[in-house]
C-alpha atoms as a PDB file:
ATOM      1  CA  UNK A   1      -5.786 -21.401   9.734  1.00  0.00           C
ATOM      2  CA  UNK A   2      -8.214 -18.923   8.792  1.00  0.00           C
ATOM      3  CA  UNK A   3      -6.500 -15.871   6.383  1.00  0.00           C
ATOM      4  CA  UNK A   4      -8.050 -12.253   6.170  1.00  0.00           C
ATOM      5  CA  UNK A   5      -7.227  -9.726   3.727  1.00  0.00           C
ATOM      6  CA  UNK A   6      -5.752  -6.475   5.402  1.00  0.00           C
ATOM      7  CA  UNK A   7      -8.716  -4.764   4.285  1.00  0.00           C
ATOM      8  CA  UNK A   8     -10.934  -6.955   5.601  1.00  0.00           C
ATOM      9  CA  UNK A   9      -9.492  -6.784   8.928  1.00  0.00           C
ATOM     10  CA  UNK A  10      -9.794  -2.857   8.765  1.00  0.00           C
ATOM     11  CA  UNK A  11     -13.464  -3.112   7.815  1.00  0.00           C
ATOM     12  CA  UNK A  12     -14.336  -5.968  10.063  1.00  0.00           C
ATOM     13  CA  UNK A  13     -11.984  -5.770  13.109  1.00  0.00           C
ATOM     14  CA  UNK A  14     -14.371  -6.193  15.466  1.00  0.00           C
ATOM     15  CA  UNK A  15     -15.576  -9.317  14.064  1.00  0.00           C
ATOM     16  CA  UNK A  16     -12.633 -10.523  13.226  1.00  0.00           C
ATOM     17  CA  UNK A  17     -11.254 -10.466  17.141  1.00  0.00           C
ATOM     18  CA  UNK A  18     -14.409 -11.657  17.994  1.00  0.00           C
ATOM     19  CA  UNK A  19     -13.906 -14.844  15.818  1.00  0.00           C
ATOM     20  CA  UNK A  20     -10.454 -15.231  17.308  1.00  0.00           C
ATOM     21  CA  UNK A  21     -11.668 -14.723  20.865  1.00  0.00           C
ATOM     22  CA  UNK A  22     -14.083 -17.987  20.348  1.00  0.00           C
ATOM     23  CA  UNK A  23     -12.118 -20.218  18.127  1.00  0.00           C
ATOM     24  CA  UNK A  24      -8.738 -19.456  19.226  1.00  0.00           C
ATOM     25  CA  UNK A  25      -7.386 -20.060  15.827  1.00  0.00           C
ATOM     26  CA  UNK A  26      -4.816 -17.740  14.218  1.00  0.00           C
ATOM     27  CA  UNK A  27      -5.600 -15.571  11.300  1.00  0.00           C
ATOM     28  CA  UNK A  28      -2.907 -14.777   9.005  1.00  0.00           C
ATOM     29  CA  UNK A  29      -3.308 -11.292   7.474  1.00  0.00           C
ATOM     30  CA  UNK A  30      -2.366 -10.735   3.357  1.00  0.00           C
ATOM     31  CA  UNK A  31      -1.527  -8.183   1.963  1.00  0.00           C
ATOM     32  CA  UNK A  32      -1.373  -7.874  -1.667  1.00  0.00           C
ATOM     33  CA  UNK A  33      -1.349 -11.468  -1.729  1.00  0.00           C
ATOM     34  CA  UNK A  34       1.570 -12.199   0.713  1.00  0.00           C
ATOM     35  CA  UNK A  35       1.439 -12.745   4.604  1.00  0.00           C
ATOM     36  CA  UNK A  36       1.925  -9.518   6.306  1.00  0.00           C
ATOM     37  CA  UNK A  37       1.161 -10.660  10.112  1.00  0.00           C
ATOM     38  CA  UNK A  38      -0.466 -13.080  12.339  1.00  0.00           C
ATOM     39  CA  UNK A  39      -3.322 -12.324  14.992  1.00  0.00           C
ATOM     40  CA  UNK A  40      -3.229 -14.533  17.592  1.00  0.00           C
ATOM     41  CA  UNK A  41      -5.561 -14.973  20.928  1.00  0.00           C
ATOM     42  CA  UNK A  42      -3.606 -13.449  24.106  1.00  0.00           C
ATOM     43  CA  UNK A  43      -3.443 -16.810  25.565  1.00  0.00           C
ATOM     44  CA  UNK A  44      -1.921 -18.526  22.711  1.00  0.00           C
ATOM     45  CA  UNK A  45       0.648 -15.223  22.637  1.00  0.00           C
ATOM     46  CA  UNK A  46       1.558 -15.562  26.177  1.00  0.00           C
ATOM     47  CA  UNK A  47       2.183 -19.075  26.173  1.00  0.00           C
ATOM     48  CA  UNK A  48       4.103 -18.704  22.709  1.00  0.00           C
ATOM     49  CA  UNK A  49       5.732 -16.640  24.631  1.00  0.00           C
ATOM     50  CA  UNK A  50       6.894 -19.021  27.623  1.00  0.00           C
ATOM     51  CA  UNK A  51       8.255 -21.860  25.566  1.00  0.00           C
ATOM     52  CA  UNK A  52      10.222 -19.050  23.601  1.00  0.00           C
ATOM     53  CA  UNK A  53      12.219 -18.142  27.328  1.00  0.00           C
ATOM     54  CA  UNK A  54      12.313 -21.837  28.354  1.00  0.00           C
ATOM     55  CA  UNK A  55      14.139 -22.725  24.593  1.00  0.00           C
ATOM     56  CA  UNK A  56      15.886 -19.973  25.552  1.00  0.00           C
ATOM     57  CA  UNK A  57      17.065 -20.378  28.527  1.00  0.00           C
ATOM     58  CA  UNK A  58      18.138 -24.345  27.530  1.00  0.00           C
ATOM     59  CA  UNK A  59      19.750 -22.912  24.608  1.00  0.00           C
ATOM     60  CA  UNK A  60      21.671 -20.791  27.154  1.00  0.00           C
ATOM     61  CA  UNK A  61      22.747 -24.191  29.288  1.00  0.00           C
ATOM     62  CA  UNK A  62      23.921 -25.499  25.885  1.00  0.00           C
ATOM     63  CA  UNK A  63      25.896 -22.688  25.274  1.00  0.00           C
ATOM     64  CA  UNK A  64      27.218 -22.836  28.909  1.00  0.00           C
ATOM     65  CA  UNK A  65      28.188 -26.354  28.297  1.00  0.00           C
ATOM     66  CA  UNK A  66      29.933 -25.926  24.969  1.00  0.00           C
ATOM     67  CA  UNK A  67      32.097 -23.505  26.937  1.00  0.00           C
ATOM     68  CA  UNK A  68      33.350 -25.357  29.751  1.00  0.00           C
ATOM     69  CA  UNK A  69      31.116 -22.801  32.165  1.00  0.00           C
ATOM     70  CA  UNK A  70      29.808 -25.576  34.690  1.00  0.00           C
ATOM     71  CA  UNK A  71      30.458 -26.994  37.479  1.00  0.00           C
ATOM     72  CA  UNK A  72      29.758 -29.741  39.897  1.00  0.00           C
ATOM     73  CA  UNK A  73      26.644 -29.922  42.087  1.00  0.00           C
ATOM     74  CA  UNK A  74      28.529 -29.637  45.236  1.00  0.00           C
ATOM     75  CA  UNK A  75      30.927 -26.806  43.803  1.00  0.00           C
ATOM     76  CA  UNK A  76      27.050 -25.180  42.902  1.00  0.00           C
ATOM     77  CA  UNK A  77      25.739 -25.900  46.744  1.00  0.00           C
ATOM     78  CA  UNK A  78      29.082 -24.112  48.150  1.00  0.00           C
ATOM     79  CA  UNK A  79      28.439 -20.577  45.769  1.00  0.00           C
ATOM     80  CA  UNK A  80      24.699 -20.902  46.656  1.00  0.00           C
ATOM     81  CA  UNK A  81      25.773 -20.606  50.496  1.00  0.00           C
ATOM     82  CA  UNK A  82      28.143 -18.254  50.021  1.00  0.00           C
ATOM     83  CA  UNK A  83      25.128 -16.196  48.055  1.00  0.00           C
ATOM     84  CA  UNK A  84      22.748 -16.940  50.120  1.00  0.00           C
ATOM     85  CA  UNK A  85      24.094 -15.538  53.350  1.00  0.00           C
END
């Protein structure tokens, strides 16, 4: 991973993106010697971004489990008609 001062991303932004844009590897940005933030190609973000609601919504189906909040597939089929019409 390739790791930019915060001052070098002011001074070289354009570059910097530009880098990004063709490599598609994330750049960590320091400042005063810690991590401050992460740039990241808009592709990468958005699909970051998918697996985040998919773990997300399976953490919701474990949750829904835990609590006794199912129900059968033809109990499921009956709502869906009901729903549906």
């Amino acid at each position: 991973m390739k790791v930019e001062l915060v001052t070098q991303l002011k001074r070289q932004a354009t570059a910097i993106i530009a880098e990004l844009q063709r490599s598609k590897e994330p750049v960590l940005i320091t400042e005063h010697g810690k991590p401050a933030a992460y740039l990241v190609d808009v592709e990468e973000y958005q699909a970051i971004q998918r697996r985040l609601d998919l773990l997300d919504a399976l953490a919701q189906g474990e949750r829904a489990i835990a609590d006794d909040r199912v129900v059968n597939q033809e109990k499921a089929k009956e709502r869906l008609q009901r729903w549906l019409k």
